[in-house]
Protein backbone atom coordinates (compact mmCIF):
# COMPACT_ATOMS: atom_id res chain seq x y z
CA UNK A 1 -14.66 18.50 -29.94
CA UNK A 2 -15.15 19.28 -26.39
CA UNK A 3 -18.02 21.38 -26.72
CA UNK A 4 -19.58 18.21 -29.00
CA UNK A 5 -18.87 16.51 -25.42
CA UNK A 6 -21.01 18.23 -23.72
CA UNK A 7 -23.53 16.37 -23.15
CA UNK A 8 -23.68 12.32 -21.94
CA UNK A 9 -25.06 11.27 -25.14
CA UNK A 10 -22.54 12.47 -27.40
CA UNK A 11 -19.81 11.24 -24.86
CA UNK A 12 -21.39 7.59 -24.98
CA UNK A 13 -21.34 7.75 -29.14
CA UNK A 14 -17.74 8.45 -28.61
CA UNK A 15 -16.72 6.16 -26.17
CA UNK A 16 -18.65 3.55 -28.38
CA UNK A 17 -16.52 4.75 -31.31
CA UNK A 18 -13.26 5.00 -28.80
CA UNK A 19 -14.22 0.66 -28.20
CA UNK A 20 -14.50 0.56 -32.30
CA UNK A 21 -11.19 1.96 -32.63
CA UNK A 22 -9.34 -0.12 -29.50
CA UNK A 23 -10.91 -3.14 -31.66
CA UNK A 24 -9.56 -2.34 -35.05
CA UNK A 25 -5.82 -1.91 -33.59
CA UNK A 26 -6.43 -5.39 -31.69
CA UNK A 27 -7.28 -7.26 -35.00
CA UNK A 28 -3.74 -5.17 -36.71
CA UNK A 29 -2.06 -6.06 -33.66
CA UNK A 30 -2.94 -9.72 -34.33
CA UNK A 31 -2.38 -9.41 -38.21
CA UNK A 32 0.31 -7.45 -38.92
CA UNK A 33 4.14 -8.20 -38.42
CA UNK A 34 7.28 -9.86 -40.24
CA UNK A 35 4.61 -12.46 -40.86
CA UNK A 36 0.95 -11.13 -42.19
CA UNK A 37 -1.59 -13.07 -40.97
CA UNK A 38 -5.30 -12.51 -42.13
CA UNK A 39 -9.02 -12.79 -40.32
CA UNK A 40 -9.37 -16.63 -41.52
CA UNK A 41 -5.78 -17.78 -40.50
CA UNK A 42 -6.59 -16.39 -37.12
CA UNK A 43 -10.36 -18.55 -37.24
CA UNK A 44 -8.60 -21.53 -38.28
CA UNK A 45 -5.62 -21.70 -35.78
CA UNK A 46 -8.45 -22.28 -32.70
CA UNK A 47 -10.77 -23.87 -34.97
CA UNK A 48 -8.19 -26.34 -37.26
CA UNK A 49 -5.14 -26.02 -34.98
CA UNK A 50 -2.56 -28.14 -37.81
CA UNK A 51 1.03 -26.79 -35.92
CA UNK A 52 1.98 -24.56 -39.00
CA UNK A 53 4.13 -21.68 -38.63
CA UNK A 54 1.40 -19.20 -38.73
CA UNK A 55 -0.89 -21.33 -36.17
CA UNK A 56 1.99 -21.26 -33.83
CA UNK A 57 3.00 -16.80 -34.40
CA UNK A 58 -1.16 -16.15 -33.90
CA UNK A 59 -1.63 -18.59 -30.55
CA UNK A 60 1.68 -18.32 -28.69
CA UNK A 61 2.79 -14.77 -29.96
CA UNK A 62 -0.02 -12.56 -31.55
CA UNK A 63 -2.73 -13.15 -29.32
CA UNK A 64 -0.72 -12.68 -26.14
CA UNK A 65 0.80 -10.21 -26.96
CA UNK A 66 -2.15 -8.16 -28.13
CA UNK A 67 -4.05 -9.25 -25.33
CA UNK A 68 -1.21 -8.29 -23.08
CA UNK A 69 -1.11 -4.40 -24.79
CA UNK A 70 -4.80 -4.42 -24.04
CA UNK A 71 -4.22 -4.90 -20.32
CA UNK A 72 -1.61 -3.29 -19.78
CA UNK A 73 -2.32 0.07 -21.52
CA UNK A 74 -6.05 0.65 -19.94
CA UNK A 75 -4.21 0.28 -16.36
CA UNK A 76 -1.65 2.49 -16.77
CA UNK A 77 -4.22 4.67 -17.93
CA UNK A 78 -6.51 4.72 -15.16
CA UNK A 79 -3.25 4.56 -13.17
CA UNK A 80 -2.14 7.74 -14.57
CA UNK A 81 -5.09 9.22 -14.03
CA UNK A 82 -5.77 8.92 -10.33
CA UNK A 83 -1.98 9.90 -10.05
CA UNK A 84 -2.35 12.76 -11.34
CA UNK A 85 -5.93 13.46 -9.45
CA UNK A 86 -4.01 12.47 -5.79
CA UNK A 87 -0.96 14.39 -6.24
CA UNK A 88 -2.66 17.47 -8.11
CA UNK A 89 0.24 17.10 -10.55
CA UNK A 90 0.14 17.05 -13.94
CA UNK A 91 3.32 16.28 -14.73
CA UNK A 92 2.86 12.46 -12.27
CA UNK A 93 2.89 9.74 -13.45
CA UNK A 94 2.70 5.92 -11.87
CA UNK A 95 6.17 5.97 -11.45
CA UNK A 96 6.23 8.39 -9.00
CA UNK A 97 5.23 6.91 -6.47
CA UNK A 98 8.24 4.12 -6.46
CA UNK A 99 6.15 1.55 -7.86
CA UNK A 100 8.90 0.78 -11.00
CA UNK A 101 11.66 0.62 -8.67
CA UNK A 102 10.19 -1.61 -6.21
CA UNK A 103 9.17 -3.74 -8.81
CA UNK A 104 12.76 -4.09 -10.18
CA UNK A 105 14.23 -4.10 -7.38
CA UNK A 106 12.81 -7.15 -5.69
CA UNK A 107 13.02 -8.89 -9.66
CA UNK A 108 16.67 -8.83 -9.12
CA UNK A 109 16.47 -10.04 -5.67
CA UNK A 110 14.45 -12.82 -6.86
CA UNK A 111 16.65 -13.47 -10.04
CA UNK A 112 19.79 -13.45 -7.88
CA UNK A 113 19.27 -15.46 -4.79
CA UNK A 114 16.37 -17.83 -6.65
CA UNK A 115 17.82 -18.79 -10.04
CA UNK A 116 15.63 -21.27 -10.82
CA UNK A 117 12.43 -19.00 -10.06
CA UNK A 118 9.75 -19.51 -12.98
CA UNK A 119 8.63 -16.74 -14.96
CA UNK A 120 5.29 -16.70 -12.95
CA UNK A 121 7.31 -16.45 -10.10
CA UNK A 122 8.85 -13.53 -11.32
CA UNK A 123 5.47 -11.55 -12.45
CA UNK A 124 4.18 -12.21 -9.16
CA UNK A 125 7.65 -10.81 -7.47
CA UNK A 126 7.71 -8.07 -9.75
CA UNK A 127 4.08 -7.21 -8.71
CA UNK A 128 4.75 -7.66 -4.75
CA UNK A 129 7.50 -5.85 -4.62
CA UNK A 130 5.87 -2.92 -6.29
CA UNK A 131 2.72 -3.01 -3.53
CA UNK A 132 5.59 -3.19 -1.21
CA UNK A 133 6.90 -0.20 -2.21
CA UNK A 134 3.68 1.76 -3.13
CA UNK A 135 3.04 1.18 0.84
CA UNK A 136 6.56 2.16 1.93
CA UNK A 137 5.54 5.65 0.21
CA UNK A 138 2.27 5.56 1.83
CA UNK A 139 4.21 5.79 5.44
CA UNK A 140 6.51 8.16 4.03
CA UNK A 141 4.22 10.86 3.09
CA UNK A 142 2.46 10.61 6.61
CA UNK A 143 -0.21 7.88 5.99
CA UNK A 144 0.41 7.03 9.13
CA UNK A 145 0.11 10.23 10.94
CA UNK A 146 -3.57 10.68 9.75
CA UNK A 147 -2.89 12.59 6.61
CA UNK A 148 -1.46 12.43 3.20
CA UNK A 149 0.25 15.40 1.56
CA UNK A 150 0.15 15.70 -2.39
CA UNK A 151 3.89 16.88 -1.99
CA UNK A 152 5.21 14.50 0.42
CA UNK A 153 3.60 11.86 -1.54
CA UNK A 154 6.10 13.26 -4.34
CA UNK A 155 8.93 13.42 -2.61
CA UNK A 156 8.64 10.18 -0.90
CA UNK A 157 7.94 8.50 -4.05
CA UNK A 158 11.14 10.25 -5.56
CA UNK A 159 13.20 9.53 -2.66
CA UNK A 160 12.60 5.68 -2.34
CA UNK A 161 12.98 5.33 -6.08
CA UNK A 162 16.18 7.04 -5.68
CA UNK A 163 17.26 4.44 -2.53
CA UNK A 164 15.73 1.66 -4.66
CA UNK A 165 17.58 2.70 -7.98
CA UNK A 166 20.48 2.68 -5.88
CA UNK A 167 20.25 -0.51 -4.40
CA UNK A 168 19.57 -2.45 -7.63
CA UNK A 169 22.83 -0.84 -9.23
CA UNK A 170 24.90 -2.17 -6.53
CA UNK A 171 23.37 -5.96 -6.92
CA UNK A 172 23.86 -5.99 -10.60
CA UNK A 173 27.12 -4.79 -10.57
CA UNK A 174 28.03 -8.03 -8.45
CA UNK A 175 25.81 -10.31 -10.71
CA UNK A 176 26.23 -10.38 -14.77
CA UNK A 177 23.02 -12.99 -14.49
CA UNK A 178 20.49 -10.93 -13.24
CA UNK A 179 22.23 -8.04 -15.60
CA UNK A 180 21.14 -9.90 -18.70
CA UNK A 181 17.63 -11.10 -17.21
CA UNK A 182 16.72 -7.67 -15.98
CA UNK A 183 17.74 -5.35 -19.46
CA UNK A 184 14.92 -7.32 -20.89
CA UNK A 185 12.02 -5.81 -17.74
CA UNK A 186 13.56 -2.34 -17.73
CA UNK A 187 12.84 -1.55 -21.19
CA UNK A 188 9.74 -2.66 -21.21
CA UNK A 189 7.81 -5.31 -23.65
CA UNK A 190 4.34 -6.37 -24.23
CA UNK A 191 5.75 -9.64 -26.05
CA UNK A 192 6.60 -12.41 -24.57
CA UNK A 193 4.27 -13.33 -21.69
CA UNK A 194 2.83 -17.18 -22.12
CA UNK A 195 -1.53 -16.63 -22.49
CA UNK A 196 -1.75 -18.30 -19.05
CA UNK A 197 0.56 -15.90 -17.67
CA UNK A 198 -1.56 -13.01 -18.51
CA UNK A 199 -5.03 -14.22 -18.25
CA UNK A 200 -4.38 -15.21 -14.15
CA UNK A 201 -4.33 -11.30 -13.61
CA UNK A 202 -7.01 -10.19 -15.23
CA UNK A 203 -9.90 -10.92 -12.49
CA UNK A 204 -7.65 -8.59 -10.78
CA UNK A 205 -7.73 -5.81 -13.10
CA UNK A 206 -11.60 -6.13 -13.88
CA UNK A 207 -12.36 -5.70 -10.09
CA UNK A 208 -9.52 -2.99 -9.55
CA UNK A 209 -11.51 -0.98 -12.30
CA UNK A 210 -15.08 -1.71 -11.38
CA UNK A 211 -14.19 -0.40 -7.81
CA UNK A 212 -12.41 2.82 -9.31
CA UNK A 213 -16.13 2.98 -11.52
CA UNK A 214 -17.75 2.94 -8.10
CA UNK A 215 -15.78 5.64 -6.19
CA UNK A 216 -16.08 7.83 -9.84
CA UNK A 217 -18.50 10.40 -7.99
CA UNK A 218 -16.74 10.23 -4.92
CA UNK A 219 -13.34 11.60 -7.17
CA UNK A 220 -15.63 14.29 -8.17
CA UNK A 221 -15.88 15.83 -4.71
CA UNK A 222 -12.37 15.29 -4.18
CA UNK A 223 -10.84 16.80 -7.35
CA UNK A 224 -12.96 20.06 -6.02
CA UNK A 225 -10.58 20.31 -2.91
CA UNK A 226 -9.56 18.43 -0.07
CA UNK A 227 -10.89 20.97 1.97
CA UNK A 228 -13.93 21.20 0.52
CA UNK A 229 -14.48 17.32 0.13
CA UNK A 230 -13.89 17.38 3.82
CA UNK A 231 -16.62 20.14 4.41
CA UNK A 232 -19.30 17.83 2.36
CA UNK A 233 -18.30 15.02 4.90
CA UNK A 234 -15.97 12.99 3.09
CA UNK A 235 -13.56 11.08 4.60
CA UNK A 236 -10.77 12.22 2.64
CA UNK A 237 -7.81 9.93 4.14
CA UNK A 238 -9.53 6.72 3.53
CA UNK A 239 -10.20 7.44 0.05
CA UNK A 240 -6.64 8.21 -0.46
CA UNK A 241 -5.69 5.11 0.40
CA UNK A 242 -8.06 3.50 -1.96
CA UNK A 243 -6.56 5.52 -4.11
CA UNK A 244 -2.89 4.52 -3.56
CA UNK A 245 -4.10 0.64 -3.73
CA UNK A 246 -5.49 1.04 -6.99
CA UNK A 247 -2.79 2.67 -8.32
CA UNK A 248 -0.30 0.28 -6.86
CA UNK A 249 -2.40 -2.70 -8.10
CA UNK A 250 -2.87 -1.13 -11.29
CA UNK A 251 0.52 0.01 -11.80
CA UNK A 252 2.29 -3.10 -10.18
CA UNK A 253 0.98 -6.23 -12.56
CA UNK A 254 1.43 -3.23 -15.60
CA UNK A 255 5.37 -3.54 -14.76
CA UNK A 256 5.24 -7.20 -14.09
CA UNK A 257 3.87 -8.12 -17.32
CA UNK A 258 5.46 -5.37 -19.38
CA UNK A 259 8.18 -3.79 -17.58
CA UNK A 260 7.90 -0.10 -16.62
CA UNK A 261 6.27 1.23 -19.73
CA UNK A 262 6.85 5.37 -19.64
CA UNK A 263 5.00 7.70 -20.34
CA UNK A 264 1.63 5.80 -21.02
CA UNK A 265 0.35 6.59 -17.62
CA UNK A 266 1.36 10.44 -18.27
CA UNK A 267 -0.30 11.18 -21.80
CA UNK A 268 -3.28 9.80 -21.14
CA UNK A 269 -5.16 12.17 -18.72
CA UNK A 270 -4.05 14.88 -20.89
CA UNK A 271 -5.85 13.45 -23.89
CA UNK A 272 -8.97 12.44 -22.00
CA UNK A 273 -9.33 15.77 -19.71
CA UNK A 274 -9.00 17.42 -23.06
CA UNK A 275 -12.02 15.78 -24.42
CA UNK A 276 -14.36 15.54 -21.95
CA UNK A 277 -13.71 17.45 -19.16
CA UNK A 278 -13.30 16.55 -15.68
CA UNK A 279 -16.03 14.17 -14.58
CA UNK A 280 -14.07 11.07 -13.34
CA UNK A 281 -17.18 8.91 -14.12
CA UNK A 282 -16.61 9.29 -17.69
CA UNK A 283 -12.57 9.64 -17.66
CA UNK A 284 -12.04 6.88 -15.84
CA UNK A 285 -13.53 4.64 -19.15
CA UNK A 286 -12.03 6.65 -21.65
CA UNK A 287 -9.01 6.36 -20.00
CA UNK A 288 -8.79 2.80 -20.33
CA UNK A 289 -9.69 3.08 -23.75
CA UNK A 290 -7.33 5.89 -24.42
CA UNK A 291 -4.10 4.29 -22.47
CA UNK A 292 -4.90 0.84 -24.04
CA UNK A 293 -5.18 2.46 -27.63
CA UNK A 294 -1.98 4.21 -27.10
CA UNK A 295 -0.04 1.18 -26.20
CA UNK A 296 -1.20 -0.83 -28.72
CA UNK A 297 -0.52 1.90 -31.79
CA UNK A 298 2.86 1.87 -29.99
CA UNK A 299 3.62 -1.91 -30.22
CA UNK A 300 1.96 -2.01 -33.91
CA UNK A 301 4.55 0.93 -34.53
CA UNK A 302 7.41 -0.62 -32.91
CA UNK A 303 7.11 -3.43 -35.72
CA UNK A 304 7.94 -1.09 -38.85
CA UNK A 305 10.33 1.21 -37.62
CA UNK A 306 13.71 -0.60 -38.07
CA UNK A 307 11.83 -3.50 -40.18
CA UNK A 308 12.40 -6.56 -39.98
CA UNK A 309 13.76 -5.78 -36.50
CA UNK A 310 11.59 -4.82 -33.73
CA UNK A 311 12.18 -1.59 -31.26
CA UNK A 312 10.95 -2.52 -27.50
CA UNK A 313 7.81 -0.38 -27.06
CA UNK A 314 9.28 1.30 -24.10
CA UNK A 315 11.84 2.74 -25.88
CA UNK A 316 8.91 3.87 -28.35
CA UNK A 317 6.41 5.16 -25.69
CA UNK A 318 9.11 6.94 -24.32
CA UNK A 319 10.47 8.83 -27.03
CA UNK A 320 6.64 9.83 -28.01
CA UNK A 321 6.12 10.88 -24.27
CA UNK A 322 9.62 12.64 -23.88
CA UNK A 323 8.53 15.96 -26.04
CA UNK A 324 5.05 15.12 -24.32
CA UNK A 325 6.08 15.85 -20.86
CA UNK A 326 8.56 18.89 -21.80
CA UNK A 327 5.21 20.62 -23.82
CA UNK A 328 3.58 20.02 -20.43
CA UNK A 329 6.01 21.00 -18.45
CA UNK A 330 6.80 24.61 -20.47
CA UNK A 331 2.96 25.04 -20.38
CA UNK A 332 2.91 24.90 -16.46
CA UNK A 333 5.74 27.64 -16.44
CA UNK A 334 4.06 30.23 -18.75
């Protein structure tokens, strides 16, 4: 397959085919559940909206939630992907860099000391306080200083996810409200979000990813070598930090309109370096193709398994990406 990927021909058919396939698991994502739906029912509830069961499932559940998997899966993608490039780690993933934690964190802030807060209130606290923390990271690894190391940016991330962890512990062990109101964001869920909650962020995400298109050639250089990049006259720090925003942005409205989703940000570099190589102008596309495809198999999945029940598809993504990261991680010691 790789060697059919050769050329940028053969890697446009496929990212074509990629779009096909992202398609066909939006339409199942739509149609299939405790209640089947079909391809008219789904025409007729915008067309002939009558209230009905089904018209209700398709508009206020289905769609959403598709839509949601969609969004969510293509950033954590591309999320996952220029965490791995900045750290040089194979093994990063979003989280790493504190952006879960900081997210919770400041959700149970928010649900303790504002009660009342709306649940838009909460995606957008959720998604502050993971920027907030994303930047805390950036001073911690020496942003500041000029320079960002690869491993401080590691062990920063680790150690203010650790603080942060920490911290939340302690304020839900005083609070059995926020308790109950944060289970449901830690395991992570693509269901539930209203339409209007989910369409208001994605301006965001198009222009997040049509800047990371732009800077594709200038990821190139840098995947080469910092050194090197530097040599061609690159202005390595400054990139970096485009780098960290993205992923912050990226990875913050991923947790506040699913929760912190594991693994999803991991598996999907692997898959798409695998195909095509390392040219960031073509993984960064098939990464959001790749990531959102994964996610939405995942929720499909999570239907069926205990049927008529439904598993969160956190705790599905995870236990897919748990034998994931130890294959990874035994491959990197032999």
């Amino acid at each position: 397959m790789n060697k059919f990927l050769k050329s940028n021909r053969n890697k446009a058919i496929a990212l074509f085919l990629l779009l096909m396939v992202v398609l066909i698991l939006c339409y199942l994502s739509i149609t299939k559940g405790f209640i089947k739906t079909s391809y008219n029912m789904i025409l007729e509830a915008y067309r002939n909206f009558d209230n009905s069961q089904d018209h209700i499932i398709i508009r206020n559940s289905r769609v959403p939630r598709t839509l949601n998997a969609l969004l969510v899966g293509g950033a954590l993608g591309v999320a996952g992907l220029l965490t791995q490039g900045i750290t040089r780690n194979k093994l990063a993933s979003p989280s790493i860099l504190g952006i879960n934690s900081g997210a919770v964190f400041t959700l149970v802030l928010a649900i303790t000391f504002i009660p009342d807060i709306s649940t838009l209130g909460l995606v957008w606290v959720s998604f502050s306080g993971a920027l907030i923390a994303a930047t805390l990271v950036y001073i911690l690894s020496g942003g500041l200083g000029g320079d960002i190391n690869p491993m401080d940016l590691t062990l920063g991330g680790t150690a203010l996810s650790a603080l942060l962890f920490s911290l939340t512990q302690g304020i839900l062990y005083k609070n059995d409200t926020a308790l109950e109101e944060v289970i449901y964001w830690t395991t992570g869920a693509v269901e539930g979000k209203k339409l209007e909650i989910i369409v208001k962020f994605i301006p965001i995400i198009v222009i997040v990813i049509i800047l990371t298109l732009i800077i594709g050639k200038k990821l190139n250089v840098f995947s080469l070598g910092e050194e090197m990049a530097r040599s061609l006259g690159m202005k390595t720090l400054y990139l970096k930090m485009v780098i960290i925003v993205i992923i912050s942005v990226l990875s913050g409205i991923s947790v506040a309109l699913a929760g912190p989703i594991a693994f999803v940000g991991l598996v999907t570099p692997h898959i798409v370096k695998k195909l095509i190589g390392t040219d960031y102008r073509w993984l960064i596309p098939f990464s959001i193709l790749t990531g959102s495809s994964i996610l939405l198999m995942a929720d499909i999945l999570s239907r069926f398994i205990i049927y008529p029940k439904e598993v969160p598809v956190g705790a599905l993504t995870a236990l897919i990406g748990g034998p994931f990261f130890i294959y990874v991680a035994k491959r990197r010691d032999n």
